[in-house]
C-alpha atoms as a PDB file:
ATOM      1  CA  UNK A   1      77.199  74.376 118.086  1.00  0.00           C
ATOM      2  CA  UNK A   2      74.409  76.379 119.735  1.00  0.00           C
ATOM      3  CA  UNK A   3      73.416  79.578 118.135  1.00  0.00           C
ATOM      4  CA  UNK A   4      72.240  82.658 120.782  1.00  0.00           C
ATOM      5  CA  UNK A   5      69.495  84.729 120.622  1.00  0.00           C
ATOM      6  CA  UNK A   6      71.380  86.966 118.968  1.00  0.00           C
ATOM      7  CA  UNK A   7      73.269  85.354 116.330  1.00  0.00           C
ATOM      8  CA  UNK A   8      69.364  84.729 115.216  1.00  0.00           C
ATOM      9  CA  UNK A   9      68.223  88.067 115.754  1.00  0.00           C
ATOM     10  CA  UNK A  10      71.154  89.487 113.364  1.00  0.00           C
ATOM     11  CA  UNK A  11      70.594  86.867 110.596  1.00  0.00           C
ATOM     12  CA  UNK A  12      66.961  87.903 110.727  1.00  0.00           C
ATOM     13  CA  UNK A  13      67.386  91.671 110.731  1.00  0.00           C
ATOM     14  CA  UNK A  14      69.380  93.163 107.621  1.00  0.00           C
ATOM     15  CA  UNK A  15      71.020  96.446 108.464  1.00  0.00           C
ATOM     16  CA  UNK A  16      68.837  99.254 107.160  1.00  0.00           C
ATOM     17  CA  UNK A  17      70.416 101.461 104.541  1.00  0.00           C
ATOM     18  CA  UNK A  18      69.795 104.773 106.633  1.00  0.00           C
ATOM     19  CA  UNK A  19      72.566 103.230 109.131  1.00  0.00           C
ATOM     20  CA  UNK A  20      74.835 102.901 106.636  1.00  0.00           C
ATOM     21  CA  UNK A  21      74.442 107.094 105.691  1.00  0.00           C
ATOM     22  CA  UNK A  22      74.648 107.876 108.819  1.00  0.00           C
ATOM     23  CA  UNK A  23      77.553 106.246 109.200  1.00  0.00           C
ATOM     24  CA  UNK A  24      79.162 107.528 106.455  1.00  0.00           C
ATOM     25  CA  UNK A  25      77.777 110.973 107.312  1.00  0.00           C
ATOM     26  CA  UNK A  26      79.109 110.292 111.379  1.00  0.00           C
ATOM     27  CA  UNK A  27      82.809 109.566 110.097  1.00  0.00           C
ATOM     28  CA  UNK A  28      82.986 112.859 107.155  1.00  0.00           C
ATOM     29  CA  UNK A  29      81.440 115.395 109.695  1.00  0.00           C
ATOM     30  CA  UNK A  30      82.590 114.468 113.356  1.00  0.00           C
ATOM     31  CA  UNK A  31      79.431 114.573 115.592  1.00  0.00           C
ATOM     32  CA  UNK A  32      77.099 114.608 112.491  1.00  0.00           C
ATOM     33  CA  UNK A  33      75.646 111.188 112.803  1.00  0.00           C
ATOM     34  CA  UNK A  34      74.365 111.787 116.365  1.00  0.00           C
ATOM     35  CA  UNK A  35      72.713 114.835 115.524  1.00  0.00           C
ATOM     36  CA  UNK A  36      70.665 113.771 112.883  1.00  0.00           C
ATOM     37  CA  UNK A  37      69.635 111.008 115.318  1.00  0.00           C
ATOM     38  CA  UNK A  38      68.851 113.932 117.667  1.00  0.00           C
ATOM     39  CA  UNK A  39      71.056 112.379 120.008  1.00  0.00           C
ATOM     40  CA  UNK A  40      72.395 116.295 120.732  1.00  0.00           C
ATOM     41  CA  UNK A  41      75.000 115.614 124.121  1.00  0.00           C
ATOM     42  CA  UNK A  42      76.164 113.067 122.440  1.00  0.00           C
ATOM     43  CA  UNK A  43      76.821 114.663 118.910  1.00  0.00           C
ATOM     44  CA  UNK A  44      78.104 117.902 120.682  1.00  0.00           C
ATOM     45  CA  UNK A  45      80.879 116.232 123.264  1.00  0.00           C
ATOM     46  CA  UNK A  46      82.005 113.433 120.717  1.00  0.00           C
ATOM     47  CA  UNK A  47      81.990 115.101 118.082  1.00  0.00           C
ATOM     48  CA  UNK A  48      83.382 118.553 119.935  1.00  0.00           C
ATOM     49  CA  UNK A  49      86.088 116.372 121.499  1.00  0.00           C
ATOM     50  CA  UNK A  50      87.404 115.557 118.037  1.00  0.00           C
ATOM     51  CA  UNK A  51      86.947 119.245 116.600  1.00  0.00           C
ATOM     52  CA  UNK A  52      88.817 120.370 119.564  1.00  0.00           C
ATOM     53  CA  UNK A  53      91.931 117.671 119.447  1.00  0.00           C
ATOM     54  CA  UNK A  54      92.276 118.250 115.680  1.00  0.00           C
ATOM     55  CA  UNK A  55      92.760 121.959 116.428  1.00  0.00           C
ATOM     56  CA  UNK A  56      94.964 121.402 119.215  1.00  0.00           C
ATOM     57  CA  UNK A  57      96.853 119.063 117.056  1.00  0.00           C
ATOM     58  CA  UNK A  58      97.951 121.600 114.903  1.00  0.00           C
ATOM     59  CA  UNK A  59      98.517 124.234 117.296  1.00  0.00           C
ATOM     60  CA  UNK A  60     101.221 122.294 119.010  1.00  0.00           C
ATOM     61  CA  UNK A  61     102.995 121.702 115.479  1.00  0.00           C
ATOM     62  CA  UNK A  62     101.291 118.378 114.679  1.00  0.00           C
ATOM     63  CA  UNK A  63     101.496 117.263 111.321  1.00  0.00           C
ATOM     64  CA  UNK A  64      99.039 114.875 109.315  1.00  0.00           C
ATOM     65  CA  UNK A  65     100.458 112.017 107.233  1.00  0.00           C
ATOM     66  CA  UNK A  66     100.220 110.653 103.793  1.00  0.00           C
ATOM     67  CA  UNK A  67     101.688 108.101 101.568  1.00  0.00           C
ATOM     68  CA  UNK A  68     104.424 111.253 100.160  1.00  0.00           C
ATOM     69  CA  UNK A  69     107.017 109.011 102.862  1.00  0.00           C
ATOM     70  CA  UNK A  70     110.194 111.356 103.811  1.00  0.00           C
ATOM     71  CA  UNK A  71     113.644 110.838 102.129  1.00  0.00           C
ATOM     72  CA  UNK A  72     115.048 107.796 103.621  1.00  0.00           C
ATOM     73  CA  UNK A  73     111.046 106.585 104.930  1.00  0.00           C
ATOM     74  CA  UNK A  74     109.338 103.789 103.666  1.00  0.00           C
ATOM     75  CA  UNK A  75     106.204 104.319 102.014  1.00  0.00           C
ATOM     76  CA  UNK A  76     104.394 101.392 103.497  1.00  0.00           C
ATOM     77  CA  UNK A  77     105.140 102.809 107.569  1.00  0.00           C
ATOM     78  CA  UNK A  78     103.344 105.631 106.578  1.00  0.00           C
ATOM     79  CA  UNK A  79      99.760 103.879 106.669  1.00  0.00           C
ATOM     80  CA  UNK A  80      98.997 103.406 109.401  1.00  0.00           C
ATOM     81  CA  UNK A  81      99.171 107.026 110.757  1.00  0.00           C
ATOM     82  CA  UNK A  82      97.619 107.842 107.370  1.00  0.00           C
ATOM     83  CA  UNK A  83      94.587 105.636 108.208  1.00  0.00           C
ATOM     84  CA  UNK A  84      94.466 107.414 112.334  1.00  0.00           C
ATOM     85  CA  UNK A  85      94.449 110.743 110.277  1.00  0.00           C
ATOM     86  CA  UNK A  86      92.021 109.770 107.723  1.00  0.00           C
ATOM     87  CA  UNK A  87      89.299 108.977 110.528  1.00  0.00           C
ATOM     88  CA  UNK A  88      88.680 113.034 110.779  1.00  0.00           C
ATOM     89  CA  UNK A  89      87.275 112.447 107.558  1.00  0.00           C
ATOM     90  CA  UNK A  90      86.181 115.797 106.212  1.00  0.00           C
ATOM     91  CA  UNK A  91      88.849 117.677 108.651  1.00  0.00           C
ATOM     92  CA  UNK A  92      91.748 115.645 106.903  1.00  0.00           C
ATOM     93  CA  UNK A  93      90.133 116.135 103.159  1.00  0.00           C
ATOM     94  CA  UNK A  94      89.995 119.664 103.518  1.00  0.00           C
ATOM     95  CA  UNK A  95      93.388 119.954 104.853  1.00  0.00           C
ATOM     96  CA  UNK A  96      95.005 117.842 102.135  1.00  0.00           C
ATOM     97  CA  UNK A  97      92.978 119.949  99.396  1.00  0.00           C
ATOM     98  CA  UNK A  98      94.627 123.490 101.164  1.00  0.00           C
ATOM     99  CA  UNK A  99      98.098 121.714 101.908  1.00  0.00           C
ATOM    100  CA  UNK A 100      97.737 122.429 105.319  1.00  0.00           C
ATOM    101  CA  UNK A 101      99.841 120.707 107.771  1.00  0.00           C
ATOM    102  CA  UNK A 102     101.207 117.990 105.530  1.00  0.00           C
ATOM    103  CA  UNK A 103     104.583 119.180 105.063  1.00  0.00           C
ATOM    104  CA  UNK A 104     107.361 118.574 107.627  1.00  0.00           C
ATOM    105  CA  UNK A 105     108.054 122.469 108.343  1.00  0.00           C
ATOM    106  CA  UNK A 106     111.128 122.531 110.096  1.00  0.00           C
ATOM    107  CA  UNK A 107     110.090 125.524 112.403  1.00  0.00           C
ATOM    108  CA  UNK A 108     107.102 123.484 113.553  1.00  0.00           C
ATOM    109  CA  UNK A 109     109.475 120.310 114.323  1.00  0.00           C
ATOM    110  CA  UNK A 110     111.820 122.959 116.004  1.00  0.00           C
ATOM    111  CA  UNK A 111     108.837 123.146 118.488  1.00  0.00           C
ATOM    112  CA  UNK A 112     109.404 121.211 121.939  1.00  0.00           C
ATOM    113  CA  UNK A 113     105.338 120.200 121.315  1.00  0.00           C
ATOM    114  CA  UNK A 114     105.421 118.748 117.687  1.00  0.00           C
ATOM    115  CA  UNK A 115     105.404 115.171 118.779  1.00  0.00           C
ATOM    116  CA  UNK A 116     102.460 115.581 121.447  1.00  0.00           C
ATOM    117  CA  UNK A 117     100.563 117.591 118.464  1.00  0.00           C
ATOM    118  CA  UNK A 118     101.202 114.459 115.825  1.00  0.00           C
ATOM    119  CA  UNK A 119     100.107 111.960 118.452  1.00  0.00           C
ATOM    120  CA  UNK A 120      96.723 114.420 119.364  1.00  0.00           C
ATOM    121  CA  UNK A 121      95.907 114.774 115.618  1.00  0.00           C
ATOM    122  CA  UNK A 122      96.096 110.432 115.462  1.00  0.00           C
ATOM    123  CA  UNK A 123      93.859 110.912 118.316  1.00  0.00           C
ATOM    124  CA  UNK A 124      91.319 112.872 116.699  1.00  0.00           C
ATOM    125  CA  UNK A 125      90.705 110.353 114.017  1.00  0.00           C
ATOM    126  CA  UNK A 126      91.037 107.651 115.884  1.00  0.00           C
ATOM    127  CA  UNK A 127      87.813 109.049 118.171  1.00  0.00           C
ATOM    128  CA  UNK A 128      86.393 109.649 115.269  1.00  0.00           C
ATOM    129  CA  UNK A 129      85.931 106.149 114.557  1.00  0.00           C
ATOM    130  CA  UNK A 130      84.422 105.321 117.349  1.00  0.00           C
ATOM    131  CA  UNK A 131      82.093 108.054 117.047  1.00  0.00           C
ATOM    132  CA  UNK A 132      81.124 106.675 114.208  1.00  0.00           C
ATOM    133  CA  UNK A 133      80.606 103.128 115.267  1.00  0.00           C
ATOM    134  CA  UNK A 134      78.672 104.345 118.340  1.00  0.00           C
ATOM    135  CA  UNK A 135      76.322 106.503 116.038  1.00  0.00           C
ATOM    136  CA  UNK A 136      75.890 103.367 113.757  1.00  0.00           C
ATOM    137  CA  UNK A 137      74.819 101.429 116.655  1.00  0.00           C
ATOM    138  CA  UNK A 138      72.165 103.794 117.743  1.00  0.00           C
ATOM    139  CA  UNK A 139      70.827 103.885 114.097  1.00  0.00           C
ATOM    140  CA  UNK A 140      70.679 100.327 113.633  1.00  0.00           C
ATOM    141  CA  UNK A 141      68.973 100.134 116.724  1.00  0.00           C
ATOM    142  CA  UNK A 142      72.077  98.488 119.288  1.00  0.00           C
ATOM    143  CA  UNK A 143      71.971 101.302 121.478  1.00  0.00           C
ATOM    144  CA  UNK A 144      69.450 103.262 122.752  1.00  0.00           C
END
């Protein structure tokens, strides 16, 4: 088996600790981890982008999920949209501390948008997480 260039250079290089914060910091505050790189397009359209779905998530009636599954749900079908909505990171925290757009309100599901909303508010975490993968790259030095 022949190793590359940079299987070597990765073996050689341990990730540095501060691209692990700004990771963390990149997936709790959207658009956080570019701007402490002072990387400021970048921070303000990737991170704006998922700002902006979130809110438009909820105002077309999205809801957020959890592991509270609805009468006749499973539980376990319930992760995976709970992992999507977890990516906002901060966003979903603060919501699930204020109760905010967890519960199924029928007058929001009565709403012809509800579905779109759900789907845009999986969107916004899922973005998320690649924000937060691209601004680990640039801090580990992948990316210029």
């Amino acid at each position: 088996m022949v190793k590359t260039e940079r299987v070597y250079a990765d073996a050689a290089e341990p990730t540095p600790g501060s691209a692990w914060l700004i990771g963390g910091l990149a997936w709790f505050v959207p658009g956080l981890g570019h701007l402490l790189q002072r990387k400021w397009w970048r921070g303000l359209l990737m991170g704006g982008a998922v700002w902006l779905s979130f809110f438009i998530g909820f105002a077309m009636g999205g809801h957020m999920f959890d592991l509270n599954a609805p009468e006749g749900s499973s539980q376990i079908l319930q992760v995976p949209p709970m992992i999507g909505n977890l990516g906002t990171g901060a966003l979903y925290i603060v919501s699930w501390l204020l109760g905010y757009g967890f519960a199924d309100d029928p007058q929001q599901a009565a709403r012809a948008t509800y579905e779109y909303g759900n789907m845009i508010l999986l969107l916004s975490g899922l973005l998320n997480y690649l924000t937060m993968l691209d601004a680990f790259d640039i801090a580990v030095g992948r990316k210029p």
